[in-house]
C-alpha atoms as a PDB file:
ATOM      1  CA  UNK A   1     -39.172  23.513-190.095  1.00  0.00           C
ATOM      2  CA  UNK A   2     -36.543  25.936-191.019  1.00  0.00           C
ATOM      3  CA  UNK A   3     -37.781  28.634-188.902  1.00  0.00           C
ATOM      4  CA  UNK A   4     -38.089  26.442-186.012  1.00  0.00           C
ATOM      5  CA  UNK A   5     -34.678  25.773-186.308  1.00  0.00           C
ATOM      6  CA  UNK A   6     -33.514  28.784-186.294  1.00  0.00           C
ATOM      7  CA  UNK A   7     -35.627  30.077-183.887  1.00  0.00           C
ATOM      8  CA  UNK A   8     -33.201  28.648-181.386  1.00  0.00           C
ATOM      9  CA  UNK A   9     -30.767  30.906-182.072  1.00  0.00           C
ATOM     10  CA  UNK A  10     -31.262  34.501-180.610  1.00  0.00           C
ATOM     11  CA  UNK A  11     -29.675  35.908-183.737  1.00  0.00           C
ATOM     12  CA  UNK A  12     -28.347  34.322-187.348  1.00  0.00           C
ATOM     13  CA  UNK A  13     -25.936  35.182-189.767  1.00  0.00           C
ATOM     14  CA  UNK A  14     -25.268  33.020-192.731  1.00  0.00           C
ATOM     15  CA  UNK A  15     -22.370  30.866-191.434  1.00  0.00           C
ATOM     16  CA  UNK A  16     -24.613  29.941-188.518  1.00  0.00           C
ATOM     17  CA  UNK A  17     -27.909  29.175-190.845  1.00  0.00           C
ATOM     18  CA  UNK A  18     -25.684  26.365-193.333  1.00  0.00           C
ATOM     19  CA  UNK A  19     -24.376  24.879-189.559  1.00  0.00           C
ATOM     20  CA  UNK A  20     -28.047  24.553-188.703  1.00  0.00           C
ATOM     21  CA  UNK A  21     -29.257  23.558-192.168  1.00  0.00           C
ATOM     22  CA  UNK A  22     -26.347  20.528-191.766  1.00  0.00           C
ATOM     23  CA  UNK A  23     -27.338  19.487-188.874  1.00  0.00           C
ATOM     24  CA  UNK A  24     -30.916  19.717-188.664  1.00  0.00           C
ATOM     25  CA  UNK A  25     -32.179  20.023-191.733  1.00  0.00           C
ATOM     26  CA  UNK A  26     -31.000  17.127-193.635  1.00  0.00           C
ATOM     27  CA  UNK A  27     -27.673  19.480-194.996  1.00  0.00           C
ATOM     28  CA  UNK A  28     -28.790  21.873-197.611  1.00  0.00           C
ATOM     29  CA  UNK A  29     -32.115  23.504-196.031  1.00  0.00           C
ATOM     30  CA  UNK A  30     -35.401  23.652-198.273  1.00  0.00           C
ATOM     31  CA  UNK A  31     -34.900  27.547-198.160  1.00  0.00           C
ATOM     32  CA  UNK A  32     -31.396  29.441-199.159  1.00  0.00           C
ATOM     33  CA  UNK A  33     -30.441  32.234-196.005  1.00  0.00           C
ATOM     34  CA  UNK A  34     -31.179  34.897-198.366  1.00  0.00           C
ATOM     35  CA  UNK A  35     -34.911  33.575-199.285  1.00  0.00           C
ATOM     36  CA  UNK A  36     -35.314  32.946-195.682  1.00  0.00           C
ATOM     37  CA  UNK A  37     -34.298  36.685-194.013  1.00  0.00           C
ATOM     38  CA  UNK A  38     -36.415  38.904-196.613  1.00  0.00           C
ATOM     39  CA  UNK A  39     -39.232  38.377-195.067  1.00  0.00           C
ATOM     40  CA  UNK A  40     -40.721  41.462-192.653  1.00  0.00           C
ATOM     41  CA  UNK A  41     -40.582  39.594-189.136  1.00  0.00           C
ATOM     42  CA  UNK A  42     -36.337  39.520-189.194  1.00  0.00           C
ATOM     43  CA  UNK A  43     -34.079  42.568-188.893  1.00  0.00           C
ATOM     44  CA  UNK A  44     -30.974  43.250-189.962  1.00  0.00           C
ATOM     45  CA  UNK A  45     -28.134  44.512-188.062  1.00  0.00           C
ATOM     46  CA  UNK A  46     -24.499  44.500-188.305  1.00  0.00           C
ATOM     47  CA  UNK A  47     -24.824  41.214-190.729  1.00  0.00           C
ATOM     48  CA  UNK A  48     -26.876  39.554-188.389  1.00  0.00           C
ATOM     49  CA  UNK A  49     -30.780  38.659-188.549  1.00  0.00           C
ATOM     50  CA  UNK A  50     -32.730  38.912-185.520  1.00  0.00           C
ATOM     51  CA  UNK A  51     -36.589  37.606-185.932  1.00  0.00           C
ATOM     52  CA  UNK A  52     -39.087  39.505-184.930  1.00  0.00           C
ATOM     53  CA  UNK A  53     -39.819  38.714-180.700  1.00  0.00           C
ATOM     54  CA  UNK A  54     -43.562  37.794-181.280  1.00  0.00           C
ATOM     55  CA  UNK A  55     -42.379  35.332-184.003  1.00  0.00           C
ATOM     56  CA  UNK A  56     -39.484  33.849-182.212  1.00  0.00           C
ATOM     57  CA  UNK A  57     -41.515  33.135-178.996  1.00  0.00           C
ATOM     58  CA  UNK A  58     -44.319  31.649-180.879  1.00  0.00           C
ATOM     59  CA  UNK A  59     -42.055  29.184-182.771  1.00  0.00           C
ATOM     60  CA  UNK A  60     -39.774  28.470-179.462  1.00  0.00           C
ATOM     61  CA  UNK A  61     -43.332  27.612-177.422  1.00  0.00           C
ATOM     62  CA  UNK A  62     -45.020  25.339-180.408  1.00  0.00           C
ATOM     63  CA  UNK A  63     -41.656  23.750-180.946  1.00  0.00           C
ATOM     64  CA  UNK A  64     -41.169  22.936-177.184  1.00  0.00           C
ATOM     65  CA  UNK A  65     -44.706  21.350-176.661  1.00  0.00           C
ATOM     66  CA  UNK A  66     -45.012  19.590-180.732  1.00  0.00           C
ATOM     67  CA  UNK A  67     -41.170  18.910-180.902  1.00  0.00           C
ATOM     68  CA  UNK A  68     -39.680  18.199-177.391  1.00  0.00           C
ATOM     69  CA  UNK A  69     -36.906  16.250-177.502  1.00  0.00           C
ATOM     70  CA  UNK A  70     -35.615  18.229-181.166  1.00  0.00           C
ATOM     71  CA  UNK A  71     -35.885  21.104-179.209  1.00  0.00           C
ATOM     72  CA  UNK A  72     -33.690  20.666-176.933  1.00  0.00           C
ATOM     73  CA  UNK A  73     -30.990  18.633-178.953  1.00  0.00           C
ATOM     74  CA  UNK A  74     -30.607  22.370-181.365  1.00  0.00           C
ATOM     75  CA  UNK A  75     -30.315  23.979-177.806  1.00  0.00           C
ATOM     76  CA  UNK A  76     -28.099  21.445-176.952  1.00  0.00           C
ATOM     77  CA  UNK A  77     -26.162  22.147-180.312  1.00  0.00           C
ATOM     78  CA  UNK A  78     -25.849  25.329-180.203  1.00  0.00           C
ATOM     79  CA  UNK A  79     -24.568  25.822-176.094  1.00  0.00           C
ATOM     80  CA  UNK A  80     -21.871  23.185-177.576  1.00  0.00           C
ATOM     81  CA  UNK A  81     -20.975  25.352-180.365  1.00  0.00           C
ATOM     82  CA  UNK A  82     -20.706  28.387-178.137  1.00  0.00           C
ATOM     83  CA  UNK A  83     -19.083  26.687-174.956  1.00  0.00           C
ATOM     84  CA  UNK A  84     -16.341  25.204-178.207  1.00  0.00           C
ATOM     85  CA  UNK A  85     -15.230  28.895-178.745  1.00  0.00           C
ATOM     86  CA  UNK A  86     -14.779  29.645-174.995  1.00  0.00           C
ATOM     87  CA  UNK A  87     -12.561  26.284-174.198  1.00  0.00           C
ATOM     88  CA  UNK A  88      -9.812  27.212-175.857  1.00  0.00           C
ATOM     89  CA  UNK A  89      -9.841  30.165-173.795  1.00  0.00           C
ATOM     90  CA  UNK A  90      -6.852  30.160-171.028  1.00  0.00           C
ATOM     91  CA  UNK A  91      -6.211  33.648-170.043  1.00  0.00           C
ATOM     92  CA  UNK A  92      -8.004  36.334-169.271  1.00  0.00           C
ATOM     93  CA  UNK A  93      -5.671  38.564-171.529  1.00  0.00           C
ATOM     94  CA  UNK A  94      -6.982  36.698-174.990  1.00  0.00           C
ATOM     95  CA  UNK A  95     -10.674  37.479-174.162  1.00  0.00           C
ATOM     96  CA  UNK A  96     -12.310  39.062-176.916  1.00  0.00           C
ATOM     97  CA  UNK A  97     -16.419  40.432-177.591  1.00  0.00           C
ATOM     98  CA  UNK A  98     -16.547  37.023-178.739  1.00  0.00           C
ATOM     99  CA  UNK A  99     -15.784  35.570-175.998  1.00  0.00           C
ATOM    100  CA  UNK A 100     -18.345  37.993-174.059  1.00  0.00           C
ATOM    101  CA  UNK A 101     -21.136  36.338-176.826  1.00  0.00           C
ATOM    102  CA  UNK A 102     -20.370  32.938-176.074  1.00  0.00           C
ATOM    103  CA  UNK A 103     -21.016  33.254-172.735  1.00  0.00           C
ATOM    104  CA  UNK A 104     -23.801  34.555-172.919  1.00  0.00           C
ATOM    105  CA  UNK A 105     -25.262  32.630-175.776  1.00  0.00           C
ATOM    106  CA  UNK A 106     -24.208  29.423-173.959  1.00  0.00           C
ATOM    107  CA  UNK A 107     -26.236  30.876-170.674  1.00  0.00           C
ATOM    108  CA  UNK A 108     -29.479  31.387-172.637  1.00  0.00           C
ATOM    109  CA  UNK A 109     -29.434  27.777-174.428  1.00  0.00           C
ATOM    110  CA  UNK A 110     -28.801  26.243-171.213  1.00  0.00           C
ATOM    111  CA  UNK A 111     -31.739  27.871-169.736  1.00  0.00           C
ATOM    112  CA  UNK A 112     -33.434  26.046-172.703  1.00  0.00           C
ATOM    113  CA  UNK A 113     -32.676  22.494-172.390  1.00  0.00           C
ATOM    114  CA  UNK A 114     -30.165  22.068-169.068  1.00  0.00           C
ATOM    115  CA  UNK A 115     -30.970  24.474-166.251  1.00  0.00           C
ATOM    116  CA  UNK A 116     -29.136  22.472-163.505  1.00  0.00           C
ATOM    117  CA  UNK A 117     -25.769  22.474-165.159  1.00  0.00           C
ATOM    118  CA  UNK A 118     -25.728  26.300-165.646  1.00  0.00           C
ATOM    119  CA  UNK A 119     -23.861  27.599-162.298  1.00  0.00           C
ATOM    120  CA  UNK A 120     -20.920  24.721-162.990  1.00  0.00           C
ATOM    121  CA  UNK A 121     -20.410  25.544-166.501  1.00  0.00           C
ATOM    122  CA  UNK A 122     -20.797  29.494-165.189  1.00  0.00           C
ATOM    123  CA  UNK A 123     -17.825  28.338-162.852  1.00  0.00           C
ATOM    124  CA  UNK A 124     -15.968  26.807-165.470  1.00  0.00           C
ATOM    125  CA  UNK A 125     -15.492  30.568-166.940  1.00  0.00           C
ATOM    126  CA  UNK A 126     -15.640  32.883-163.997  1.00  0.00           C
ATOM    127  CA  UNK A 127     -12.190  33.252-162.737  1.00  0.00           C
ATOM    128  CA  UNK A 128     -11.085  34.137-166.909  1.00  0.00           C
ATOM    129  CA  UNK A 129     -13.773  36.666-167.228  1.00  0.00           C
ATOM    130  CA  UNK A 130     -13.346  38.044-163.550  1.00  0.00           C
ATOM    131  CA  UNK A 131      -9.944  38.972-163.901  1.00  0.00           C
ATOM    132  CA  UNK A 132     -10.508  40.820-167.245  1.00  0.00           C
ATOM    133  CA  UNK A 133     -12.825  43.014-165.207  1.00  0.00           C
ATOM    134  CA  UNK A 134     -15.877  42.000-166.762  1.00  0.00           C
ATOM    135  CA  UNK A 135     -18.124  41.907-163.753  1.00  0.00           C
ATOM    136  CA  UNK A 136     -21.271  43.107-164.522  1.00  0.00           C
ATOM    137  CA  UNK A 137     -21.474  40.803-167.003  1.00  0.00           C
ATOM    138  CA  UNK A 138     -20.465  38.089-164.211  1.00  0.00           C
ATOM    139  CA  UNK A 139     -23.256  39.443-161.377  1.00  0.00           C
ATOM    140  CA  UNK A 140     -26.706  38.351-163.202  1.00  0.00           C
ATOM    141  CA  UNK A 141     -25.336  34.861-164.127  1.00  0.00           C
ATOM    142  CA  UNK A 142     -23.726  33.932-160.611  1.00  0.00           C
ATOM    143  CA  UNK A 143     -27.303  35.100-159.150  1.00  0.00           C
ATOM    144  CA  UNK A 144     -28.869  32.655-161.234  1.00  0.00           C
ATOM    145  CA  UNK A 145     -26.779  30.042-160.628  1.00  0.00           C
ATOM    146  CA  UNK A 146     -27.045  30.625-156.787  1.00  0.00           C
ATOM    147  CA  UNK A 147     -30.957  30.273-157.072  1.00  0.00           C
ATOM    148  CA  UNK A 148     -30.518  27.099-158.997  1.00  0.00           C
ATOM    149  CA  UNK A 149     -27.736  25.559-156.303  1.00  0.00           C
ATOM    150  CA  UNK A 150     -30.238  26.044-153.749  1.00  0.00           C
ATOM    151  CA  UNK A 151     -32.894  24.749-155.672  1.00  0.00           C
ATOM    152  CA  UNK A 152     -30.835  21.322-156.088  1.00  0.00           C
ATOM    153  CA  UNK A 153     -29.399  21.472-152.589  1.00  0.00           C
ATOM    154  CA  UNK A 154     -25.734  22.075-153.484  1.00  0.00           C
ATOM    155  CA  UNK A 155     -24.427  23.794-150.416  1.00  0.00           C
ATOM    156  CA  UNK A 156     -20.600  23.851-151.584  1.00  0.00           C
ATOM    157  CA  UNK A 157     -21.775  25.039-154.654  1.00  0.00           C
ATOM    158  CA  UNK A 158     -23.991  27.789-152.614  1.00  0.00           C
ATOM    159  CA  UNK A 159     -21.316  28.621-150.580  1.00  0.00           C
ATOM    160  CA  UNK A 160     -18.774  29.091-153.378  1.00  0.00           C
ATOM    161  CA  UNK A 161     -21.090  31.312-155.346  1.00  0.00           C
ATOM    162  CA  UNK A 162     -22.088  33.378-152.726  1.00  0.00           C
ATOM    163  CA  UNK A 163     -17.909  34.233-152.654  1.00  0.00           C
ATOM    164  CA  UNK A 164     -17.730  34.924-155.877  1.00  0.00           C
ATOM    165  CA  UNK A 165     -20.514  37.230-155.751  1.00  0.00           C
ATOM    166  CA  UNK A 166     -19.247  39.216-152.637  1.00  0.00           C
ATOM    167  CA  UNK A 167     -15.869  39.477-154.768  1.00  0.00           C
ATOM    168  CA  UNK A 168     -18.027  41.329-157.138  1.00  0.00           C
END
């Protein structure tokens, strides 16, 4: 159950494994971080552990079709906990690598359990991360969020996008 858990999370470092384990896995997990991360299919880099691809996918598929609605709630969990460091964001000037992370870690898990609300919450951070120059890192997103506006029919929200995107 552990490694399902975790599984959500593209990568894990011990402060994010005891949030997990308290949440999910009734506080203290079965299985310390250390006795978890020894094991061949995770790498290590930079003080983060990244399980192997084939591993992760497997686990994210079987817990999607045995586990549905858990699934989505540590999804759920973890875009809050990344979308939590960006809000306190207000200027472009106080945007960090972190920052940068969040975004995109909040992008992924909302691909995992809310597709429809990604181009808004995209929105919510654009102008911050626009005017700190970051916009390669802005052109990928707002594409996806344009399919998705015109896959639910929001034309404003097409239109809008589309601006942002020629700004690029």
């Amino acid at each position: 159950q552990a490694l399902k858990v975790v599984s959500c999370a593209q990568w894990l470092d011990e402060a994010l494994f005891l949030i997990l384990s308290e949440e999910f896995l009734g506080g203290k997990a079965a299985i310390s971080f250390h006795e978890l991360t020894i094991y061949s299919f995770w790498t290590s880099k930079n003080q983060r552990y990244y399980l192997h691809n084939v591993m992760r996918d497997y686990l994210q598929s079987t817990y999607r079709q045995q586990e549905a609605l858990l699934f989505q709630q540590v999804h759920e969990y973890l875009f809050a906990h990344h979308d939590q460091a960006l809000s306190a964001l207000t200027s472009a000037r106080d945007l960090t690598d972190l920052h940068t992370e969040a975004l995109l870690q909040g992008i992924y898990h909302l691909e995992q359990c809310n597709y429809p609300q990604l181009p808004y919450w995209v929105g919510k951070y654009r102008a911050l991360f626009h005017q700190a120059g970051h916009y390669t890192l802005l052109e990928n997103p707002l594409q996806q969020a344009l399919i998705i506006l015109r896959e639910i029919g929001d034309k404003q929200g097409e239109g809008t996008t589309l601006n942002n995107i020629s700004q690029i």
